[in-house]
PDB file of N, CA and C in Angstrom:
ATOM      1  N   UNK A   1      48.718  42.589  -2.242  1.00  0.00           N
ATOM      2  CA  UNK A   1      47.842  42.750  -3.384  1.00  0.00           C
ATOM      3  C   UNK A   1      46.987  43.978  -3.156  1.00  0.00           C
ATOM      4  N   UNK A   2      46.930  44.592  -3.765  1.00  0.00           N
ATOM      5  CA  UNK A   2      46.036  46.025  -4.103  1.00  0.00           C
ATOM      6  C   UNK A   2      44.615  45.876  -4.916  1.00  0.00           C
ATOM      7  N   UNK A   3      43.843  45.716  -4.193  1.00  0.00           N
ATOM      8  CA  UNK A   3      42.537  45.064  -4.864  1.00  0.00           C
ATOM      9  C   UNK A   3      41.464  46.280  -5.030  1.00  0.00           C
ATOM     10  N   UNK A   4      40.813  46.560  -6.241  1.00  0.00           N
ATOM     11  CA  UNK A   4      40.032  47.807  -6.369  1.00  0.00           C
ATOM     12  C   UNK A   4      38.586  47.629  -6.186  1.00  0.00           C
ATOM     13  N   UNK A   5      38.426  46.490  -5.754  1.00  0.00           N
ATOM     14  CA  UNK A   5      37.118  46.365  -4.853  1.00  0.00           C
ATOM     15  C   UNK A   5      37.353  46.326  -3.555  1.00  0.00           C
ATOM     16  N   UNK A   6      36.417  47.253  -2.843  1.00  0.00           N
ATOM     17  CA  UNK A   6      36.343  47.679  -1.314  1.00  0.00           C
ATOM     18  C   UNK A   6      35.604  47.367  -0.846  1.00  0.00           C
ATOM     19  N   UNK A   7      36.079  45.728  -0.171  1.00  0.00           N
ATOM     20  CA  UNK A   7      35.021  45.301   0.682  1.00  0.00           C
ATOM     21  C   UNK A   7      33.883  45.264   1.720  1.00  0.00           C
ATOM     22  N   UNK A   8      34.781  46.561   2.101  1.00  0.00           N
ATOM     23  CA  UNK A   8      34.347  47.118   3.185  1.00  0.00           C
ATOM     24  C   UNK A   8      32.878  48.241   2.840  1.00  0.00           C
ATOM     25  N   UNK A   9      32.738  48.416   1.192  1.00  0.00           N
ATOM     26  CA  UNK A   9      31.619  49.461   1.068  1.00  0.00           C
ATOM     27  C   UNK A   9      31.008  48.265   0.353  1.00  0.00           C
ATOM     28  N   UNK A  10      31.341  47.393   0.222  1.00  0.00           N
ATOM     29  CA  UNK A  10      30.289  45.802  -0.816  1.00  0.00           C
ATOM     30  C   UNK A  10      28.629  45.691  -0.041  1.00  0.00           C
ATOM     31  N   UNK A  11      28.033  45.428  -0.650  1.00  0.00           N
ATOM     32  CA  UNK A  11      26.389  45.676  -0.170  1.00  0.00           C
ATOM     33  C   UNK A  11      26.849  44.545   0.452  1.00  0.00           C
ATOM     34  N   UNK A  12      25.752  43.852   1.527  1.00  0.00           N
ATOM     35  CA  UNK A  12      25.860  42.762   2.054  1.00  0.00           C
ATOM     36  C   UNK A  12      25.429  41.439   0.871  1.00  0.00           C
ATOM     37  N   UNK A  13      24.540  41.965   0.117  1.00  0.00           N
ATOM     38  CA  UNK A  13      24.283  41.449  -1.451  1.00  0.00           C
ATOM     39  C   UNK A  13      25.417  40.624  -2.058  1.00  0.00           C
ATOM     40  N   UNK A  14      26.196  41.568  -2.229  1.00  0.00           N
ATOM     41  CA  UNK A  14      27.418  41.496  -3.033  1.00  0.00           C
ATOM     42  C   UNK A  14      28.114  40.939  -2.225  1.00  0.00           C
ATOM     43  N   UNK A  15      28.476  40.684  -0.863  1.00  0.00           N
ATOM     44  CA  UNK A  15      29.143  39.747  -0.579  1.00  0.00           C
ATOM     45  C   UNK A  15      28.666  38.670  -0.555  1.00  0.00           C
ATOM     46  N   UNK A  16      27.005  38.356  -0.144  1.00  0.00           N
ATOM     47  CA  UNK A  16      26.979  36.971  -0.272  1.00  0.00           C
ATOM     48  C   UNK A  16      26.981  36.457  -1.432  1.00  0.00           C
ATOM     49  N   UNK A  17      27.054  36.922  -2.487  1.00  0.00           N
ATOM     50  CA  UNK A  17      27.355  36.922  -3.639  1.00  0.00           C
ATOM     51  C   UNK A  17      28.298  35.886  -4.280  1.00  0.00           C
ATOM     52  N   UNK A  18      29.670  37.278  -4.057  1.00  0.00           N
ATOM     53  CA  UNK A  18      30.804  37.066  -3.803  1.00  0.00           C
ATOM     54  C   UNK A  18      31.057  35.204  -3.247  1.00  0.00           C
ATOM     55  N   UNK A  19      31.013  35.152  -2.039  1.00  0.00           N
ATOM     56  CA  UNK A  19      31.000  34.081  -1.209  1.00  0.00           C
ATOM     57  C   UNK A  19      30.336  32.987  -2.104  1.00  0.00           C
ATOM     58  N   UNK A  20      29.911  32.870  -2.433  1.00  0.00           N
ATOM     59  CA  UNK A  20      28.694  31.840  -3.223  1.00  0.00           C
ATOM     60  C   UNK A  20      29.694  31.172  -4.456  1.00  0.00           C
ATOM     61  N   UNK A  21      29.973  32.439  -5.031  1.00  0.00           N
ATOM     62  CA  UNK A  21      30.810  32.498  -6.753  1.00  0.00           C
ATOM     63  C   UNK A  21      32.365  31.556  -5.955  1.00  0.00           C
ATOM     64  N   UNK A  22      33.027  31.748  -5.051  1.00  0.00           N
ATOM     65  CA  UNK A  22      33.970  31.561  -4.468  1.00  0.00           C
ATOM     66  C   UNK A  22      33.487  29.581  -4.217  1.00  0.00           C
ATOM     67  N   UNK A  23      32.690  29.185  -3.887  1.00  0.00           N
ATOM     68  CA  UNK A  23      32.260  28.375  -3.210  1.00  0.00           C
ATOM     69  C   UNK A  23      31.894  27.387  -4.459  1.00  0.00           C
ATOM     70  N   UNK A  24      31.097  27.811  -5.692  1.00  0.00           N
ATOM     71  CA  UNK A  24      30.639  27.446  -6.873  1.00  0.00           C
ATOM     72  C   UNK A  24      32.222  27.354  -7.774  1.00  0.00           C
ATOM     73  N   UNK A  25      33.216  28.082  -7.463  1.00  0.00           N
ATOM     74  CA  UNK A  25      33.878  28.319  -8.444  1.00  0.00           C
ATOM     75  C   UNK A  25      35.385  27.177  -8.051  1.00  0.00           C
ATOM     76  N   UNK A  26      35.349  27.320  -6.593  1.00  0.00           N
ATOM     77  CA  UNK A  26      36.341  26.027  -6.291  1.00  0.00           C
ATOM     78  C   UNK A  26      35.480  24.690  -5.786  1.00  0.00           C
ATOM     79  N   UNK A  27      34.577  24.570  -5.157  1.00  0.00           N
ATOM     80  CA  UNK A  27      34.155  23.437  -4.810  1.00  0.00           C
ATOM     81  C   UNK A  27      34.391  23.728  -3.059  1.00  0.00           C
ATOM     82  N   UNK A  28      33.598  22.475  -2.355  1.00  0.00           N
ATOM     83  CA  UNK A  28      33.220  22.976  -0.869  1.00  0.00           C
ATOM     84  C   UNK A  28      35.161  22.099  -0.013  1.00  0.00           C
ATOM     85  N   UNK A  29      35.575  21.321  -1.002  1.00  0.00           N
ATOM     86  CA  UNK A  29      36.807  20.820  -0.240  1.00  0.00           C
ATOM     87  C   UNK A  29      38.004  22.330  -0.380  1.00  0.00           C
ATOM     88  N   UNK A  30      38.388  22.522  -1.783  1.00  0.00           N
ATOM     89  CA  UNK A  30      39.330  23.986  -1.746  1.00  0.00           C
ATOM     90  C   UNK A  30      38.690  24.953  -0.937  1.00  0.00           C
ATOM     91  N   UNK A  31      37.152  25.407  -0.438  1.00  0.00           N
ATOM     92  CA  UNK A  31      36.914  26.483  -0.076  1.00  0.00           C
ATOM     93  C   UNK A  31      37.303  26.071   1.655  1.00  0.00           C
ATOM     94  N   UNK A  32      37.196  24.782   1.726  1.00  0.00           N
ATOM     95  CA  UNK A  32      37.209  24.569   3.293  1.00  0.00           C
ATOM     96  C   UNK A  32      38.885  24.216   3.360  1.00  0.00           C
ATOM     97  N   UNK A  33      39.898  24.293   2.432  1.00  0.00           N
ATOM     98  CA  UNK A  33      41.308  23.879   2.942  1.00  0.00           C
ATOM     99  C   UNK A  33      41.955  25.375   3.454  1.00  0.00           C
ATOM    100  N   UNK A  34      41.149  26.702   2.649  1.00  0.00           N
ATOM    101  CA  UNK A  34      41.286  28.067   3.160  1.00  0.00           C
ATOM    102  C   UNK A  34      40.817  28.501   3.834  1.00  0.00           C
ATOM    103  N   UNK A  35      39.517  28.043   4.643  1.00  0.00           N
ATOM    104  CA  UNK A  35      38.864  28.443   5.512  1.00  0.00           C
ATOM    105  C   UNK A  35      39.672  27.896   7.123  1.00  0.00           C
ATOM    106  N   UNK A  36      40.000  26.458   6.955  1.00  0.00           N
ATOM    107  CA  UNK A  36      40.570  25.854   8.215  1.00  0.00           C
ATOM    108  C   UNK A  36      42.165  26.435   7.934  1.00  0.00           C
ATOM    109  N   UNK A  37      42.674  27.081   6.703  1.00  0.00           N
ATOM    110  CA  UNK A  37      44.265  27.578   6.943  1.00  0.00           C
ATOM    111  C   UNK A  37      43.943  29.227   7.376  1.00  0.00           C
ATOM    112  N   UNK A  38      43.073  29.722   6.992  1.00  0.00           N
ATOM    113  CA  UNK A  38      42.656  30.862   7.465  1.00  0.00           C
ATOM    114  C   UNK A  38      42.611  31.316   9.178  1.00  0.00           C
ATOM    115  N   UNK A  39      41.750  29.985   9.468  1.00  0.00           N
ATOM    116  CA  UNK A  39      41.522  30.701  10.828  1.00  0.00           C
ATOM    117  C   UNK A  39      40.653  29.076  11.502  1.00  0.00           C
ATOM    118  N   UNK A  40      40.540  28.517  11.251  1.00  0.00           N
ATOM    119  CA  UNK A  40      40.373  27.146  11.936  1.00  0.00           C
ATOM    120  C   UNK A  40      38.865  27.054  11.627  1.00  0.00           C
ATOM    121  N   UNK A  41      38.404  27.866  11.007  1.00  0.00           N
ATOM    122  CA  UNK A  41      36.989  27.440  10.208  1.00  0.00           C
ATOM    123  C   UNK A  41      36.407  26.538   9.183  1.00  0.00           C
ATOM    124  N   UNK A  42      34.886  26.373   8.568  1.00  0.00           N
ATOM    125  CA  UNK A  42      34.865  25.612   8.036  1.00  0.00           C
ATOM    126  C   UNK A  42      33.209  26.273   7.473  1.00  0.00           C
ATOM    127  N   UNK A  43      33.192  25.039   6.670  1.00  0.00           N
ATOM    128  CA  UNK A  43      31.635  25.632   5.921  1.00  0.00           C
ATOM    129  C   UNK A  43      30.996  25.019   6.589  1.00  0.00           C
ATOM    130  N   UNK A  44      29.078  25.370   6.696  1.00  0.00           N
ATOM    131  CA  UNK A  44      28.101  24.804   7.494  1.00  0.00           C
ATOM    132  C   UNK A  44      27.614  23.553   7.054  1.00  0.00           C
ATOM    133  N   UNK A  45      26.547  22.956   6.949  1.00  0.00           N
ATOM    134  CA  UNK A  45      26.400  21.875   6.203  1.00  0.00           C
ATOM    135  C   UNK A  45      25.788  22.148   4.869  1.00  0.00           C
ATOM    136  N   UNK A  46      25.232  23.382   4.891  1.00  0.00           N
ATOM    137  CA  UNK A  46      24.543  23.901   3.818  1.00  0.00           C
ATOM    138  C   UNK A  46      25.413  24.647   2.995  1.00  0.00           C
ATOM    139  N   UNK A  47      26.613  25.173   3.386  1.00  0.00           N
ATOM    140  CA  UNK A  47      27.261  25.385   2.731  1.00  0.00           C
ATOM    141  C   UNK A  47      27.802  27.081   2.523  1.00  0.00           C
ATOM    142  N   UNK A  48      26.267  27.708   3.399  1.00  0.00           N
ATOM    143  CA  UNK A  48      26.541  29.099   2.935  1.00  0.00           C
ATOM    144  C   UNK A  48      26.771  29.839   4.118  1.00  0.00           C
ATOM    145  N   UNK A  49      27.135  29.155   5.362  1.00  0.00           N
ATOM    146  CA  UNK A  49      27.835  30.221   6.358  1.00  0.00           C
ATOM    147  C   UNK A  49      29.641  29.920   6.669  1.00  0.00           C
ATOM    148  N   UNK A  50      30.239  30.124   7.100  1.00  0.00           N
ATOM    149  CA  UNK A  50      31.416  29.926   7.992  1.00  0.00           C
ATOM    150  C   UNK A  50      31.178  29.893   9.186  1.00  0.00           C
ATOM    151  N   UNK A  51      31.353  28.743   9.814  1.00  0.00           N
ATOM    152  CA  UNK A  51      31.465  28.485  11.266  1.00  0.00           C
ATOM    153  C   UNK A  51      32.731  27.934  12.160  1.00  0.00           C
ATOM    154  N   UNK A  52      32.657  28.187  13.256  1.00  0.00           N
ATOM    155  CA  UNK A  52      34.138  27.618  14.066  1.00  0.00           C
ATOM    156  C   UNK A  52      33.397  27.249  15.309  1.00  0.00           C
ATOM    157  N   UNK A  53      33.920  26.016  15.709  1.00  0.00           N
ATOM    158  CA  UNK A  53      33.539  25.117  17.117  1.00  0.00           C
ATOM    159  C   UNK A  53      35.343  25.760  17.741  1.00  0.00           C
ATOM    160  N   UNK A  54      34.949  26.722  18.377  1.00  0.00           N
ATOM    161  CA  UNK A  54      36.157  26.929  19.408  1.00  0.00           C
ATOM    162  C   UNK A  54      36.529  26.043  20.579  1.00  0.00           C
ATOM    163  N   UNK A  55      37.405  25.568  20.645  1.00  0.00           N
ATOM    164  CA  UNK A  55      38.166  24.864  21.770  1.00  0.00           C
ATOM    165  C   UNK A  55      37.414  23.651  21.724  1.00  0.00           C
ATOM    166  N   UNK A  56      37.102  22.615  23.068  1.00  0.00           N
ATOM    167  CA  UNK A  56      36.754  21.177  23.297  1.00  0.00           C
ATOM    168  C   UNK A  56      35.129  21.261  22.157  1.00  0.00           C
ATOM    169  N   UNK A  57      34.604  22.671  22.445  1.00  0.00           N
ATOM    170  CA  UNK A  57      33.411  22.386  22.124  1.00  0.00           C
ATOM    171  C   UNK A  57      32.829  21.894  19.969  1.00  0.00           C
ATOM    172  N   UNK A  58      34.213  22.273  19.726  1.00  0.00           N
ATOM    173  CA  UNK A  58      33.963  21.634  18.436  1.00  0.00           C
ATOM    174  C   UNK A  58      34.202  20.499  18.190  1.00  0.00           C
ATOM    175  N   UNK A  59      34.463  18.983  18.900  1.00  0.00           N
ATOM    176  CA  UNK A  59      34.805  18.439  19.060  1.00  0.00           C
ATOM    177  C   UNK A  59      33.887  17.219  19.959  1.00  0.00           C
ATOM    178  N   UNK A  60      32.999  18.202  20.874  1.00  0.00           N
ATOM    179  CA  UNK A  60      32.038  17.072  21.487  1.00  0.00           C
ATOM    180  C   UNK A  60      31.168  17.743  21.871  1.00  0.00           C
ATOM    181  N   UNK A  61      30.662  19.116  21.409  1.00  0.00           N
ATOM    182  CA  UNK A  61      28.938  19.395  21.720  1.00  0.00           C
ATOM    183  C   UNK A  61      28.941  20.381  20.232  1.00  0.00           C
ATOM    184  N   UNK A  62      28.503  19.802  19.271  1.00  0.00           N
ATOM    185  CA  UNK A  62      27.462  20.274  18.471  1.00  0.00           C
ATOM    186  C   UNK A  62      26.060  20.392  17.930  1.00  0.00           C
ATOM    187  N   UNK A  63      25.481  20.576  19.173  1.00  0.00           N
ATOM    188  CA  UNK A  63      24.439  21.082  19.510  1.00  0.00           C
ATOM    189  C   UNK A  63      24.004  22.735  18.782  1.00  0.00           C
ATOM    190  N   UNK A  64      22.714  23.026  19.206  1.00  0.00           N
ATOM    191  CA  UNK A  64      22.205  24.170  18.426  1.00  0.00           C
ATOM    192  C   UNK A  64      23.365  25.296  19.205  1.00  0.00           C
ATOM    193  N   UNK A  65      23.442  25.413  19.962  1.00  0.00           N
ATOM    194  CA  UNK A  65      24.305  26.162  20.986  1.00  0.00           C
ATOM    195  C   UNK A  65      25.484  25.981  21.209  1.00  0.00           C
ATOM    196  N   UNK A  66      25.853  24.709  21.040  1.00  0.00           N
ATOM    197  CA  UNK A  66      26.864  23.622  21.294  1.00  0.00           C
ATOM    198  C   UNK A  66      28.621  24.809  20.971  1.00  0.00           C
ATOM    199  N   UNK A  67      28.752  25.586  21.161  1.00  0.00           N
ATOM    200  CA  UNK A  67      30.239  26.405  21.299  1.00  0.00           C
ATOM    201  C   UNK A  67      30.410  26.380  19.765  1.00  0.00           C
ATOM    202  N   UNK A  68      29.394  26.884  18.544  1.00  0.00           N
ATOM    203  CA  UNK A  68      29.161  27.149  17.252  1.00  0.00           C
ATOM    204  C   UNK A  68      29.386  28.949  17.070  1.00  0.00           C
ATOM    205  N   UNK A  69      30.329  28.953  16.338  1.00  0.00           N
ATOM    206  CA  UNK A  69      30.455  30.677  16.443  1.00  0.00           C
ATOM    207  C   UNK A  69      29.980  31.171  14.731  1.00  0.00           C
ATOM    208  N   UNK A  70      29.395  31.618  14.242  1.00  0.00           N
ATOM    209  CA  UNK A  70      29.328  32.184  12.859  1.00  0.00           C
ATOM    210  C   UNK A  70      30.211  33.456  12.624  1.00  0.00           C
ATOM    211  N   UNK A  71      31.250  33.199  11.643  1.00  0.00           N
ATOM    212  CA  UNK A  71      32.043  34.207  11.228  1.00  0.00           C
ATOM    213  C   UNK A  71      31.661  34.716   9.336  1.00  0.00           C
ATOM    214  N   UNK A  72      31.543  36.351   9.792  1.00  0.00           N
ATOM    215  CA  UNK A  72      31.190  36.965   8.353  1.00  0.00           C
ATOM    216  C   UNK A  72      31.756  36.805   7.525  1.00  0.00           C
ATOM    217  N   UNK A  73      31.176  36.466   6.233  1.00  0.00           N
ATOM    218  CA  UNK A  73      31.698  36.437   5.142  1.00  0.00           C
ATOM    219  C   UNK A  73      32.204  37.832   5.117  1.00  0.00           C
ATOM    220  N   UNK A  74      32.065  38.986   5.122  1.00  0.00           N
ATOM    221  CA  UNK A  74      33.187  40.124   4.753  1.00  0.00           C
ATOM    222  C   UNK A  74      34.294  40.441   5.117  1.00  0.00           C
ATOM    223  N   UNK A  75      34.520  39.482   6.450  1.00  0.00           N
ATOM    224  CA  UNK A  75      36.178  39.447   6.917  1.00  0.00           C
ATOM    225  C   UNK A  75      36.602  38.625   6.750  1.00  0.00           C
ATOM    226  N   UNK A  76      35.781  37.333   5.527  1.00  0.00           N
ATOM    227  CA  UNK A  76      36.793  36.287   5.187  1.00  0.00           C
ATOM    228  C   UNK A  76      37.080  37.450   4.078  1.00  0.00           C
ATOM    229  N   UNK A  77      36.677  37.822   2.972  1.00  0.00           N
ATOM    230  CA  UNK A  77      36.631  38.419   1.881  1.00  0.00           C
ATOM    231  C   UNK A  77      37.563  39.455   2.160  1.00  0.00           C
ATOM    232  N   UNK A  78      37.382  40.182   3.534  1.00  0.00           N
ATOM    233  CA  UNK A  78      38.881  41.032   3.253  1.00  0.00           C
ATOM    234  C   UNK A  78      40.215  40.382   3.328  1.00  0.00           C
ATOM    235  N   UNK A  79      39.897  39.326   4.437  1.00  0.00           N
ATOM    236  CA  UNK A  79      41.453  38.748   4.480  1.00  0.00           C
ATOM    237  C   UNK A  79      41.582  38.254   2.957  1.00  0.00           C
ATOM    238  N   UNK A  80      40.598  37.976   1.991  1.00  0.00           N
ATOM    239  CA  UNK A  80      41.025  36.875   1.076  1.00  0.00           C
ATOM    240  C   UNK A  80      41.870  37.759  -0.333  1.00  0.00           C
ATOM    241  N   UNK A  81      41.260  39.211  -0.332  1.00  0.00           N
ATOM    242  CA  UNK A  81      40.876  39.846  -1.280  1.00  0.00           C
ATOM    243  C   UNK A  81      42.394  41.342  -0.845  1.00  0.00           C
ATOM    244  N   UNK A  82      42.937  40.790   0.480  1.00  0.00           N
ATOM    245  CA  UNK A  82      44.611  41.615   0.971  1.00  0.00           C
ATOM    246  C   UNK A  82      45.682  40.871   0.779  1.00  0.00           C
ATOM    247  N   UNK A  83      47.213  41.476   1.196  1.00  0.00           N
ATOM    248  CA  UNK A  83      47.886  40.495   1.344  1.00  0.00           C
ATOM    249  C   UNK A  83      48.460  39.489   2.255  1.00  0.00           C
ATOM    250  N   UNK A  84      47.426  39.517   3.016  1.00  0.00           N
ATOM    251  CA  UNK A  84      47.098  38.198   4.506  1.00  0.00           C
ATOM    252  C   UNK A  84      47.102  36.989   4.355  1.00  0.00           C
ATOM    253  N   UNK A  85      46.980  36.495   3.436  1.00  0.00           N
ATOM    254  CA  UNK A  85      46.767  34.780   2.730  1.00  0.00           C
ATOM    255  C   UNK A  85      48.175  34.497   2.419  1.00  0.00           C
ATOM    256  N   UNK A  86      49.439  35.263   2.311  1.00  0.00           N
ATOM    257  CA  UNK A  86      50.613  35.391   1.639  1.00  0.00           C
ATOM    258  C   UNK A  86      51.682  36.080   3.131  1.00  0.00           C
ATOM    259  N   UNK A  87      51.048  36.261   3.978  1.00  0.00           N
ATOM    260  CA  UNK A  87      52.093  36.623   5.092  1.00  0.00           C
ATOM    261  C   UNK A  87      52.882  35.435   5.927  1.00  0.00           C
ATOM    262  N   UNK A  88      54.076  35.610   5.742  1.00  0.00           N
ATOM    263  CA  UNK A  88      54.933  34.912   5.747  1.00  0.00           C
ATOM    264  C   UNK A  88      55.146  34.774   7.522  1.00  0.00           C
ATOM    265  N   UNK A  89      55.032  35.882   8.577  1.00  0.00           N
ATOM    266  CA  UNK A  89      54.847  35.588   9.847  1.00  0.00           C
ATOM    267  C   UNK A  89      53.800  34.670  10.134  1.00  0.00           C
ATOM    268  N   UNK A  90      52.697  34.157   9.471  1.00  0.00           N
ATOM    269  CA  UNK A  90      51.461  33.126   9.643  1.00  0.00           C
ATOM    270  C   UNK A  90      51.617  32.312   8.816  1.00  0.00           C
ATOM    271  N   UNK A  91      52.083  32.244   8.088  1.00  0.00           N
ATOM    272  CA  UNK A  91      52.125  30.991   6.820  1.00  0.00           C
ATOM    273  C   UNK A  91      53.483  30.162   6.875  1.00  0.00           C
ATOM    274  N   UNK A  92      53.925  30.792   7.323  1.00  0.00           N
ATOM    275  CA  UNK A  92      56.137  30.257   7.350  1.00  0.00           C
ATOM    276  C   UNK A  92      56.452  31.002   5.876  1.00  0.00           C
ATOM    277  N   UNK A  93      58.155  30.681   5.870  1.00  0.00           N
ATOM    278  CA  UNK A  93      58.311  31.231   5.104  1.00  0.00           C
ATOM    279  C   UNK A  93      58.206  30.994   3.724  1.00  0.00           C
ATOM    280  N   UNK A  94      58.171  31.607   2.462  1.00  0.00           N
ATOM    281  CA  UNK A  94      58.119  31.040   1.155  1.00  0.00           C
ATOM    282  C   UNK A  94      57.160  30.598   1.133  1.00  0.00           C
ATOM    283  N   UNK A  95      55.549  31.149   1.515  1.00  0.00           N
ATOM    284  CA  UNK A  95      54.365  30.940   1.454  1.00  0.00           C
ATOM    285  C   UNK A  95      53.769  31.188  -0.055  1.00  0.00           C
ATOM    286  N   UNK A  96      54.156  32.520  -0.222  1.00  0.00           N
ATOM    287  CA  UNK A  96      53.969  33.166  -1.610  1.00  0.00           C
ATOM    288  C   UNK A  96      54.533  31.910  -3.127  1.00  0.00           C
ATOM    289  N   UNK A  97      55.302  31.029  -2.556  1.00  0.00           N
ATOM    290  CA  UNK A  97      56.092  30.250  -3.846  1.00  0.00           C
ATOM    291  C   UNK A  97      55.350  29.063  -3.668  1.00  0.00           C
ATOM    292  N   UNK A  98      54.685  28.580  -2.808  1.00  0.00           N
ATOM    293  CA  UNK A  98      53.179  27.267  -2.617  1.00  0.00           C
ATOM    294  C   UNK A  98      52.875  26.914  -3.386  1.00  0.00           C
ATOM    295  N   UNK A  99      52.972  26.352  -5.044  1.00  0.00           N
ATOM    296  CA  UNK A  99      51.710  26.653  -5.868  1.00  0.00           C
ATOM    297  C   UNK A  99      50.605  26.045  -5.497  1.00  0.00           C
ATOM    298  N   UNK A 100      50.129  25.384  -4.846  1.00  0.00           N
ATOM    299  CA  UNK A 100      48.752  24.639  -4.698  1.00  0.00           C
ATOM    300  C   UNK A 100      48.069  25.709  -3.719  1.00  0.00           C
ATOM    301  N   UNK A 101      48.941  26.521  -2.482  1.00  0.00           N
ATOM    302  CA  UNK A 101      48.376  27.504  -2.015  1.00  0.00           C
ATOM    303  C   UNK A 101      48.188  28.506  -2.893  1.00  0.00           C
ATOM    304  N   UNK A 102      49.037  29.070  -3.601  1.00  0.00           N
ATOM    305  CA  UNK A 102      49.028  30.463  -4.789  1.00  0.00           C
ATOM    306  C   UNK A 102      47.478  30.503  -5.451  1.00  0.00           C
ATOM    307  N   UNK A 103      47.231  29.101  -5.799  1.00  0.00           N
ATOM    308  CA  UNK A 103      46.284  28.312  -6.912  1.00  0.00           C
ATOM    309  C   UNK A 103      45.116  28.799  -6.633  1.00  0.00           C
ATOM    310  N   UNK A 104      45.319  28.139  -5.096  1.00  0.00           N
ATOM    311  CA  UNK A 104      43.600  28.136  -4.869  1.00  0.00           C
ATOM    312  C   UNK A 104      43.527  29.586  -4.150  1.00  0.00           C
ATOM    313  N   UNK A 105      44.546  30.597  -3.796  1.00  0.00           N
ATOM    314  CA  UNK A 105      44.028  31.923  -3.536  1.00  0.00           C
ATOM    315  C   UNK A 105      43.664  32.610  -4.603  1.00  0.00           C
ATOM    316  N   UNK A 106      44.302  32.406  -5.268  1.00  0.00           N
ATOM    317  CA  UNK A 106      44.070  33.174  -7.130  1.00  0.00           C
ATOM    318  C   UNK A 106      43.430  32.280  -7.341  1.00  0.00           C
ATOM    319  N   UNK A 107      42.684  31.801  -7.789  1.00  0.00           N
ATOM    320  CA  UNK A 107      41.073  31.223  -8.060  1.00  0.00           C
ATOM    321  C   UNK A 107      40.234  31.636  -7.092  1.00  0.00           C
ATOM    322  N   UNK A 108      39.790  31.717  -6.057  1.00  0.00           N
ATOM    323  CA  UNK A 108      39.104  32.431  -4.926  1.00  0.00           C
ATOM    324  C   UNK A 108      38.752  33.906  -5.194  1.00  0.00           C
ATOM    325  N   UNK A 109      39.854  34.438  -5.407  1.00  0.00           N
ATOM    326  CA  UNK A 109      39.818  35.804  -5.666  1.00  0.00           C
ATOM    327  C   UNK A 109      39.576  35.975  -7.437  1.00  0.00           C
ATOM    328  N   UNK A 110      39.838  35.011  -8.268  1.00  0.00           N
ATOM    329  CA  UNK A 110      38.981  35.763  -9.362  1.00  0.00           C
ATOM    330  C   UNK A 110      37.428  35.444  -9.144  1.00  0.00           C
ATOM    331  N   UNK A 111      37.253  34.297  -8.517  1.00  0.00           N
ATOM    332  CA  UNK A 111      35.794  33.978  -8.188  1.00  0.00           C
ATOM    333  C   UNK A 111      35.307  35.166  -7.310  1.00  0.00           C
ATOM    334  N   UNK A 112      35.779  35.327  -6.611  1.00  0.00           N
ATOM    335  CA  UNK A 112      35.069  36.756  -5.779  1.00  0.00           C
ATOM    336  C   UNK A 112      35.137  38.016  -6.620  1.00  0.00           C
ATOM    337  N   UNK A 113      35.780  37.819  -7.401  1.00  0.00           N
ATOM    338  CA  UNK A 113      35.805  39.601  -8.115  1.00  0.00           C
ATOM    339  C   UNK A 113      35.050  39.466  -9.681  1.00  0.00           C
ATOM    340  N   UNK A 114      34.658  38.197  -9.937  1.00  0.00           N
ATOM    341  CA  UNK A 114      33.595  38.180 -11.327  1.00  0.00           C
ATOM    342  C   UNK A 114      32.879  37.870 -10.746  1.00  0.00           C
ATOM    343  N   UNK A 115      31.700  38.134 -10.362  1.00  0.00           N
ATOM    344  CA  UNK A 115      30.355  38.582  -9.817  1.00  0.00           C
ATOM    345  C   UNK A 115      29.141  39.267 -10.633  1.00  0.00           C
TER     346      UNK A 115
END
């Protein structure tokens, strides 16, 4: 996908933005079935960061410290907003023909790009 917003020059504004509209626009279960197929993440309790408990520690110390990593919303937004969500070496094959995956990437991404 060839996307004419450049995430990479997006104010930090505009992405949390972005992120929000994405979050408002599918609900916190679709935003978290792409976040944990993405990359083993998930939303906070509040809703407005991405976090990952790497290895044992997500699992039995969530604590303030507890092995809690915060990942940027602008490298979910690039992976979401390329054609990375649709690569067939990470997804298996015939990823692109999913519709329930197709669905909720194309909804994500019009939610991120009407802002």
């Amino acid at each position: 996908m060839s996307c004419s917003v450049s995430v990479s020059s997006m104010s930090n504004l505009a992405v949390g933005k972005a992120f929000s509209a994405i979050i408002k626009g599918l609900g916190r279960d679709d935003v978290g079935e792409i976040l944990f197929n993405w990359n083993e993440s998930q939303l906070n309790e509040d809703g407005d960061k991405i976090i990952n408990y790497p290895g044992r520690d997500g699992r039995y110390s969530r604590g303030k410290e507890g092995g809690k990593v915060i990942i940027g919303k602008r490298e979910f937004l690039m992976w979401l907003l390329s054609d990375a969500p649709f690569d067939e070496k990470v997804y298996g094959a015939n990823i692109g023909s999913d519709p329930e995956w197709t669905t909720l990437i194309r909804r994500a991404r019009e939610a991120a790009l009407n802002i």
